[in-house]
Protein backbone atom coordinates (compact mmCIF):
# COMPACT_ATOMS: atom_id res chain seq x y z
CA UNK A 1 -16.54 8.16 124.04
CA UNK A 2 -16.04 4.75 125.01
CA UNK A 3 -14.46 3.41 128.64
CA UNK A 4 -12.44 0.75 128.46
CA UNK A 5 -10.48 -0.07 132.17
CA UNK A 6 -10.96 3.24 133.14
CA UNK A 7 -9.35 4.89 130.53
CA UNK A 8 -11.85 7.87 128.66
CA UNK A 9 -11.19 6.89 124.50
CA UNK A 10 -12.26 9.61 122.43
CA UNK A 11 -13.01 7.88 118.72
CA UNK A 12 -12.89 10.62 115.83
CA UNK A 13 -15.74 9.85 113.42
CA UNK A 14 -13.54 11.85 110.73
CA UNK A 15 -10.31 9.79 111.51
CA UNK A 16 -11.29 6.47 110.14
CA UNK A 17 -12.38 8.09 107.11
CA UNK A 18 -9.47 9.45 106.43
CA UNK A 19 -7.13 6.43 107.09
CA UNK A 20 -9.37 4.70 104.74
CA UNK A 21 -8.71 7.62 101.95
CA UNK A 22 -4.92 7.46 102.58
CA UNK A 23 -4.88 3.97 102.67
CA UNK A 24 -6.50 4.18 99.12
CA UNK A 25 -4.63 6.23 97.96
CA UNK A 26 -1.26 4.47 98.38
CA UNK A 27 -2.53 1.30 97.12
CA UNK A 28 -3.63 3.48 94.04
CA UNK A 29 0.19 4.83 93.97
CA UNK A 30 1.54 1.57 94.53
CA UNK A 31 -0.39 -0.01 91.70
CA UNK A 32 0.69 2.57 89.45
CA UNK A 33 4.18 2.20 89.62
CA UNK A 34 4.29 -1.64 89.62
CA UNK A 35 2.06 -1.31 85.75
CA UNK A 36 4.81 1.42 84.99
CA UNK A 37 7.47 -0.83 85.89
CA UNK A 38 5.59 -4.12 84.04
CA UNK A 39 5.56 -1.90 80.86
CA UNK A 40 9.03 -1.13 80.56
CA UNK A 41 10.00 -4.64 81.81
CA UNK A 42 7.93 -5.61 78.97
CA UNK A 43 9.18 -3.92 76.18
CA UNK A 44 12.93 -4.50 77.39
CA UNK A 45 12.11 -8.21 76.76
CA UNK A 46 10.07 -7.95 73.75
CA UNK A 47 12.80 -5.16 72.23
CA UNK A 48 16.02 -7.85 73.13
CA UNK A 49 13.54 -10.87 72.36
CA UNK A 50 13.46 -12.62 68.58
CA UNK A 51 10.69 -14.75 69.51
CA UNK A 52 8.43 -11.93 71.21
CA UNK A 53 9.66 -9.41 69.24
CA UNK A 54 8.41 -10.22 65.71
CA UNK A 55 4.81 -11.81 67.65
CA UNK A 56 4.01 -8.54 69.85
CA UNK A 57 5.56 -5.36 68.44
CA UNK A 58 2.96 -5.91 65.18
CA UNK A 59 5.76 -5.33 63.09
CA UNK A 60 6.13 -7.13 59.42
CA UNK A 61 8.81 -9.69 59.88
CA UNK A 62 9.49 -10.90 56.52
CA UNK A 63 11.78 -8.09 54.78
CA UNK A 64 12.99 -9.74 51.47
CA UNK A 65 15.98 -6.67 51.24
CA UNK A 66 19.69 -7.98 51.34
CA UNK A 67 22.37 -7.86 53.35
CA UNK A 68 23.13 -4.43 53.42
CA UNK A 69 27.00 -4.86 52.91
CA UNK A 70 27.69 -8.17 51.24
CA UNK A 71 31.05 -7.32 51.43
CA UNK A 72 31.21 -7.34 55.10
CA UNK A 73 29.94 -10.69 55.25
CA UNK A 74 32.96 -12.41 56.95
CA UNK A 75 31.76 -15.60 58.07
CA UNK A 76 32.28 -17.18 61.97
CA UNK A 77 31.41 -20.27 63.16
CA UNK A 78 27.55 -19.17 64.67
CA UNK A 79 23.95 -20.88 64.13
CA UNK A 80 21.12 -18.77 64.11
CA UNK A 81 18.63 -20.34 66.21
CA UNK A 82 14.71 -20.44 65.56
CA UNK A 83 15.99 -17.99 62.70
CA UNK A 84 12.34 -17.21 61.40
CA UNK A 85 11.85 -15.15 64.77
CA UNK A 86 13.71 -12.45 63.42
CA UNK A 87 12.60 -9.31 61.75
CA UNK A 88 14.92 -10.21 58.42
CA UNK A 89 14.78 -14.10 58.40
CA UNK A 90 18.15 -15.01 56.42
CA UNK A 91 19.49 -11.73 55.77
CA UNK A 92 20.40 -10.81 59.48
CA UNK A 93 22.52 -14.14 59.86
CA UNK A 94 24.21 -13.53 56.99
CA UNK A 95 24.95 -10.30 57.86
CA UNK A 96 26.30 -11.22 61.18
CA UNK A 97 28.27 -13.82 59.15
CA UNK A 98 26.64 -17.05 61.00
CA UNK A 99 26.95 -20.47 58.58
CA UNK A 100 23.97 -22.04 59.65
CA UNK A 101 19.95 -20.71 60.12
CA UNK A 102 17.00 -22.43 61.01
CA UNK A 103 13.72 -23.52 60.16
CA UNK A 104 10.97 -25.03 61.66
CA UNK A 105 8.74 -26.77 58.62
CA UNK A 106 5.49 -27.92 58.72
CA UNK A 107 3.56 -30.17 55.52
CA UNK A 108 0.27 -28.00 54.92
CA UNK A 109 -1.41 -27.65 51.39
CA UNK A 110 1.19 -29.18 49.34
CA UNK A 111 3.53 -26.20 50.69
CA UNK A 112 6.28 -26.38 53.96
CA UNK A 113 5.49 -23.23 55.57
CA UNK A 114 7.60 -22.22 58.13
CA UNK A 115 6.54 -21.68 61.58
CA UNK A 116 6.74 -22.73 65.72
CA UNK A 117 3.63 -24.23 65.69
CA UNK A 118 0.52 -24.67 63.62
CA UNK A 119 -1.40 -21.90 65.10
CA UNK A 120 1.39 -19.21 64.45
CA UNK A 121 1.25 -20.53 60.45
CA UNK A 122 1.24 -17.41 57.52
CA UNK A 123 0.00 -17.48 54.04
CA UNK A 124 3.24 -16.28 53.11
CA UNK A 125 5.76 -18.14 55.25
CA UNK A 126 7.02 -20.83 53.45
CA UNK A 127 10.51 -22.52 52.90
CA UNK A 128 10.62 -21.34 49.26
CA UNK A 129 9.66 -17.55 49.66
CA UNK A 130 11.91 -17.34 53.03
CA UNK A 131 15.00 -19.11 52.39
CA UNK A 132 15.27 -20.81 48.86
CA UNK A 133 14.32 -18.29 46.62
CA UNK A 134 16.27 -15.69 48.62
CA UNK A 135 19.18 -17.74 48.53
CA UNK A 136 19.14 -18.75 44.64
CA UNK A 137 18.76 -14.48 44.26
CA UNK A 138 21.78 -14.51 46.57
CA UNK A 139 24.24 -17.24 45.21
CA UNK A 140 23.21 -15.88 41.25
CA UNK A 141 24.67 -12.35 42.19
CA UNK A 142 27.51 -13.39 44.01
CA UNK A 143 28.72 -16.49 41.50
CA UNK A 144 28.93 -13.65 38.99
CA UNK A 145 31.52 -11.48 40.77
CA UNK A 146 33.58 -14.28 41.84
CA UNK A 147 36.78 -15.53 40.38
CA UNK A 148 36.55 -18.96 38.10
CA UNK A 149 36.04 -21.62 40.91
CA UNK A 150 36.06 -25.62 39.97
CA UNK A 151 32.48 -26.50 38.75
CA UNK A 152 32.29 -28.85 41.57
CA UNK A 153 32.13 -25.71 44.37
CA UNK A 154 30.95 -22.47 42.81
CA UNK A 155 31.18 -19.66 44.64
CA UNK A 156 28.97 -18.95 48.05
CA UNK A 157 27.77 -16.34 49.61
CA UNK A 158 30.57 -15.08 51.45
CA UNK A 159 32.75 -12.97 49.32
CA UNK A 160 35.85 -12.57 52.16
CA UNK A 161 35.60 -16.39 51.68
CA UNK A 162 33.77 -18.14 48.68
CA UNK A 163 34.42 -21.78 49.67
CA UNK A 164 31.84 -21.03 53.11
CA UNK A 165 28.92 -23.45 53.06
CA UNK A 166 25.72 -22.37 54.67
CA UNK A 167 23.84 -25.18 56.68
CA UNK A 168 20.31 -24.69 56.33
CA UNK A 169 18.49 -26.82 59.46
CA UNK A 170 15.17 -27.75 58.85
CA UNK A 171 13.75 -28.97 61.36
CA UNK A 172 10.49 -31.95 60.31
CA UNK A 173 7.39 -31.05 62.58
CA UNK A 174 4.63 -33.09 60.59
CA UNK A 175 4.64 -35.84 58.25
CA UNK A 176 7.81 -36.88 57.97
CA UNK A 177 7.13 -38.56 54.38
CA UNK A 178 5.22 -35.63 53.10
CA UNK A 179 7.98 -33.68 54.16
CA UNK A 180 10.70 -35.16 53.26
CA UNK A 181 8.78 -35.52 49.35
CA UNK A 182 8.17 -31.86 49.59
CA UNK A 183 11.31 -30.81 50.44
CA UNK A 184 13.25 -32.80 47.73
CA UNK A 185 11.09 -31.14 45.24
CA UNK A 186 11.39 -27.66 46.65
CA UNK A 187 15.42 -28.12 46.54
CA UNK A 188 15.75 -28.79 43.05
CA UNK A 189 16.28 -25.53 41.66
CA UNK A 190 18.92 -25.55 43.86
CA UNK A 191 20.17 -28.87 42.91
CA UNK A 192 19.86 -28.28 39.33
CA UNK A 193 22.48 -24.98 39.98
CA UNK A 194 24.73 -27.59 41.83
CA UNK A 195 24.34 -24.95 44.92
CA UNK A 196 23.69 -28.27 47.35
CA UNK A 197 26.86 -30.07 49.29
CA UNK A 198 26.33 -33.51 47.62
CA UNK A 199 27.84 -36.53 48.80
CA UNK A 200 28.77 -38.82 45.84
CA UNK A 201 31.63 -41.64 45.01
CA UNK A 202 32.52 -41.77 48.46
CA UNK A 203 33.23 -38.28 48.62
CA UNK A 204 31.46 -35.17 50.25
CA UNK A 205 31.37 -32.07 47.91
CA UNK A 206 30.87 -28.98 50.13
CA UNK A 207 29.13 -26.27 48.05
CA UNK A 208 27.15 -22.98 48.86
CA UNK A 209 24.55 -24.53 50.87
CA UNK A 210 24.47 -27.93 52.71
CA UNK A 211 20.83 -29.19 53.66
CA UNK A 212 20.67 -30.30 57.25
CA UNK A 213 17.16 -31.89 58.34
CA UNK A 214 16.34 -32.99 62.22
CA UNK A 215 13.31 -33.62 63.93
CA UNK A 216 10.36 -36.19 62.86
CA UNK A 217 12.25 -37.23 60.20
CA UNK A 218 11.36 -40.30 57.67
CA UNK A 219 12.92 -44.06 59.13
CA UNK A 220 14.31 -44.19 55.57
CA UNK A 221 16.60 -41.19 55.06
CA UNK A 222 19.33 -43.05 57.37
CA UNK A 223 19.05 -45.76 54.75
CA UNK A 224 19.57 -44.69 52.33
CA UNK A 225 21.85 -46.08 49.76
CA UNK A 226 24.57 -43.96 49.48
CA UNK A 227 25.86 -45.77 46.14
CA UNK A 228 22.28 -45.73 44.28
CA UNK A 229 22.47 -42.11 43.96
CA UNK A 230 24.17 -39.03 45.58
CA UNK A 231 23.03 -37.48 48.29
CA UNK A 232 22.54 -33.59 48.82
CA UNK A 233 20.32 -33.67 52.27
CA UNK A 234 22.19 -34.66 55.47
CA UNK A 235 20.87 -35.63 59.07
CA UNK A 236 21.59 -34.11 62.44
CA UNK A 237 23.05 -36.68 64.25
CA UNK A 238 22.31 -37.35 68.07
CA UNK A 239 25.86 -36.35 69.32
CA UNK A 240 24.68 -38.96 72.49
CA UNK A 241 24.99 -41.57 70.11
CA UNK A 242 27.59 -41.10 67.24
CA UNK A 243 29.35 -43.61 68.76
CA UNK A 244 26.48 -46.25 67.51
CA UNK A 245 27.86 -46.75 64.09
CA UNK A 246 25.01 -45.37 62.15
CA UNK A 247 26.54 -41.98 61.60
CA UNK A 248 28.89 -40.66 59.49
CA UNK A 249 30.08 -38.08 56.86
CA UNK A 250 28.21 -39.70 53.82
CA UNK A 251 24.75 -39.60 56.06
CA UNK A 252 25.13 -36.66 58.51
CA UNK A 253 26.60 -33.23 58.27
CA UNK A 254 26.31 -31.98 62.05
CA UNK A 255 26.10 -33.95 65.46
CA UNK A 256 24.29 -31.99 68.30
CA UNK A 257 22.71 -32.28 71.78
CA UNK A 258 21.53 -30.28 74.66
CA UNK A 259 24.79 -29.09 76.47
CA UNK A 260 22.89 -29.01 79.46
CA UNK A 261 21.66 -32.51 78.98
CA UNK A 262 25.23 -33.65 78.83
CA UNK A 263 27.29 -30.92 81.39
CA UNK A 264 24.21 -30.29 83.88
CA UNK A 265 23.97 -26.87 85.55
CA UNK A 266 26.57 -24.73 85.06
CA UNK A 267 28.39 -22.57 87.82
CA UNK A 268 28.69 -18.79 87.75
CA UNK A 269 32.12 -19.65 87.39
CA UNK A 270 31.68 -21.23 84.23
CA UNK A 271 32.20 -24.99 82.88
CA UNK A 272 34.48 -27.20 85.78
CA UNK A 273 37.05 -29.65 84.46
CA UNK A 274 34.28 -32.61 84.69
CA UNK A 275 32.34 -30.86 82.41
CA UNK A 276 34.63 -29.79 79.92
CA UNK A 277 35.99 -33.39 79.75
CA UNK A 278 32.11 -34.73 78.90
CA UNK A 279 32.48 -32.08 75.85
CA UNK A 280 35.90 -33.30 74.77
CA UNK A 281 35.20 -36.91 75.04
CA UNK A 282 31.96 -36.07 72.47
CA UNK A 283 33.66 -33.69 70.17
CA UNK A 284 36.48 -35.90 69.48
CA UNK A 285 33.78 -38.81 68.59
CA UNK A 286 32.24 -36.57 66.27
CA UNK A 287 34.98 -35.64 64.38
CA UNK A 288 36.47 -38.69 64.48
CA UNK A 289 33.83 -39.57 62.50
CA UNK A 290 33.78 -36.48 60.34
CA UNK A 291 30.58 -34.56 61.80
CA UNK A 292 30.33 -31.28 63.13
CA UNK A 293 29.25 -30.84 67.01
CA UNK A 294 26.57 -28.14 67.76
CA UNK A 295 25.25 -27.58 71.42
CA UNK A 296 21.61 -26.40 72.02
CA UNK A 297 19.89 -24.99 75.26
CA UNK A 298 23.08 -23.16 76.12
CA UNK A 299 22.91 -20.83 79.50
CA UNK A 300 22.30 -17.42 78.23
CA UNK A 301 22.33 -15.54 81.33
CA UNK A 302 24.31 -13.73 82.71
CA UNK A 303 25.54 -12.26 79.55
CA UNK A 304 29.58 -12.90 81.24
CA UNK A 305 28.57 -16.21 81.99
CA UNK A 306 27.08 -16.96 78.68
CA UNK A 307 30.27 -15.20 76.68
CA UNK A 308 32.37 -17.58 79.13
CA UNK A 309 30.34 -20.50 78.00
CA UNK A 310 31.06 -19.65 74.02
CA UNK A 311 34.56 -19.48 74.65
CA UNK A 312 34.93 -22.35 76.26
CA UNK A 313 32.98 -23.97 73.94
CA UNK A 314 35.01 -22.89 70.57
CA UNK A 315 38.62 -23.33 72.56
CA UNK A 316 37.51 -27.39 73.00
CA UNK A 317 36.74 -27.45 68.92
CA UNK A 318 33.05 -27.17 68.91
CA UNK A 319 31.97 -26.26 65.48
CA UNK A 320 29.17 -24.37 65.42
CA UNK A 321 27.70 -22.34 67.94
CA UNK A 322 23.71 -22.16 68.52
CA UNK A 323 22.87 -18.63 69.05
CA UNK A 324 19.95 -16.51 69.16
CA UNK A 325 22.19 -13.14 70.33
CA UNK A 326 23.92 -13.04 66.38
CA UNK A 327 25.52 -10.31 66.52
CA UNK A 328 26.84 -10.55 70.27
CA UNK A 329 28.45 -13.87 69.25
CA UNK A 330 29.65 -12.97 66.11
CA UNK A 331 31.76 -10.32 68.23
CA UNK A 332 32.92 -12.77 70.44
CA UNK A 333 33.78 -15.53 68.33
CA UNK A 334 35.62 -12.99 66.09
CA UNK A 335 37.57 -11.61 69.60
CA UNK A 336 38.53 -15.12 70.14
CA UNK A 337 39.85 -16.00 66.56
CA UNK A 338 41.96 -12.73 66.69
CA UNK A 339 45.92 -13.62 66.99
């Protein structure tokens, strides 16, 4: 007992033993629903994710199986970001009907093996075994079954609409000259199947698949000659600077930019008349010089917000939307384009 003011305390030796227990006890609850939460949180995001997905769930992402309907391949104007994230590089764009995929290249062993970074790099991850040679497969079954088409555009991949190009981005991450030489030589089985979009007599030939290349690219790919020889490899354009003079259909293919390098932050109420002006104003430069526009670093959440943003985006003529939700905005796009 203890007097304290003239008041008799009685202190329980048991009593602070068991408020320490309790006490442990909760935490110990506590704990264990925060690491139940954390682990479904985590594979919500790795399950939804294509860049977690195919690096944490330790599943094979390279499945060289077709589409599993080429039939159903009806083609809308998406771009499948960072495409060699996904499970079934190629074949899951197609199947969502996108026209353009994506791949990050890097010069290593006289090979361009595809990957984010140099660290993530796989024996058998390269350019030719991911998208070329699945391609040529592709285009050689499909030519086939097609009606007789002009020798100058044989048939692509889409049968609902043979005349679809798909724009293959590859993006340089190392040596731009070693690239650019390995690339050219890896394209000419293509090339020699006149599968490339080639730009020639002052004329652009849009065939099955139009090379695109952006990033750390060689000084002299913009130029190049464009009467010494034809050209079958286009440049992404900065859209911030079409307006320069250096860009144009016999050079360039697409124009793109960060949308929210040009429009800022968005509202929840979607793009304000300021912003949607900024995106006119470069979309009409663009075309006016006969290159598609493509936005990157779209919002993508919330999900109305971001379907808000695509619409927009399509109703002010963009051309191509950059996606890494396929199938999502194939549905919308589709919704849109209905009469």
């Amino acid at each position: 007992m203890n007097r304290n003011k003239g008041l008799l305390i009685y202190n329980d030796p048991n009593s602070r033993s068991r408020d320490s227990h309790l006490g442990f006890f909760i935490a110990l609850r506590l704990l264990g629903s925060a690491i139940i939460c954390v682990f479904f949180l985590s594979a919500l995001i790795i399950n939804t994710s294509p860049l977690l997905c195919p690096l944490l769930c330790g599943k094979e992402i390279l499945h060289n199986s077709p589409p599993s309907s080429p039939a159903a391949m009806l083609p809308v104007s998406c771009h499948s970001h960072n495409d060699y994230w996904r499970e079934r590089p190629l074949f899951s764009a197609l199947e969502a009907g996108c026209v353009g995929v994506e791949a990050d290249v890097w010069a290593y062993n006289d090979e361009l093996f595809v990957s984010h970074g140099l660290g993530t790099m796989v024996p058998n991850r390269t350019l030719k075994s991911m998208y070329l040679n699945p391609l040529i497969q592709q285009l050689e079954g499909t030519v086939t079954s097609l009606p007789a088409l002009p020798a100058t555009a044989p048939g692509g991949l889409y049968k609902s609409r043979p005349t679809q190009t798909l724009v293959l981005l590859v993006d340089f991450k190392s040596h731009p000259e070693r690239t650019w030489s390995l690339l050219m030589r890896e394209l000419e089985p293509l090339r020699r199947s006149a599968f490339l979009t080639t730009y020639v007599g002052n004329q652009k030939i849009i065939r099955p698949i139009t090379v695109v290349v952006t990033g750390d690219i060689p000084e002299h790919v913009l130029d190049q000659d464009d009467s010494a020889a034809p050209r079958d490899v286009f440049l992404d354009a900065p859209l911030s600077n079409v307006q320069s003079g250096l860009y144009d259909a016999a050079n360039c293919h697409w124009a793109s930019m960060s949308l929210a390098k040009l429009v800022g932050r968005v509202s929840s109420s979607g793009l304000n008349s300021l912003q949607l002006d900024k995106i006119r104003s470069r979309v009409r430069s663009a075309h006016d010089h006969g290159l598609q526009v493509r936005f990157w670093k779209l919002p993508t959440w919330p999900i109305g917000l971001r379907n808000k943003i695509w619409a927009s985006l399509q109703k002010e003529g963009v051309d191509i939307l950059n996606t890494d939700d396929l199938q999502n905005a194939a549905n919308v796009l589709r919704e849109d384009a209905a009469p």
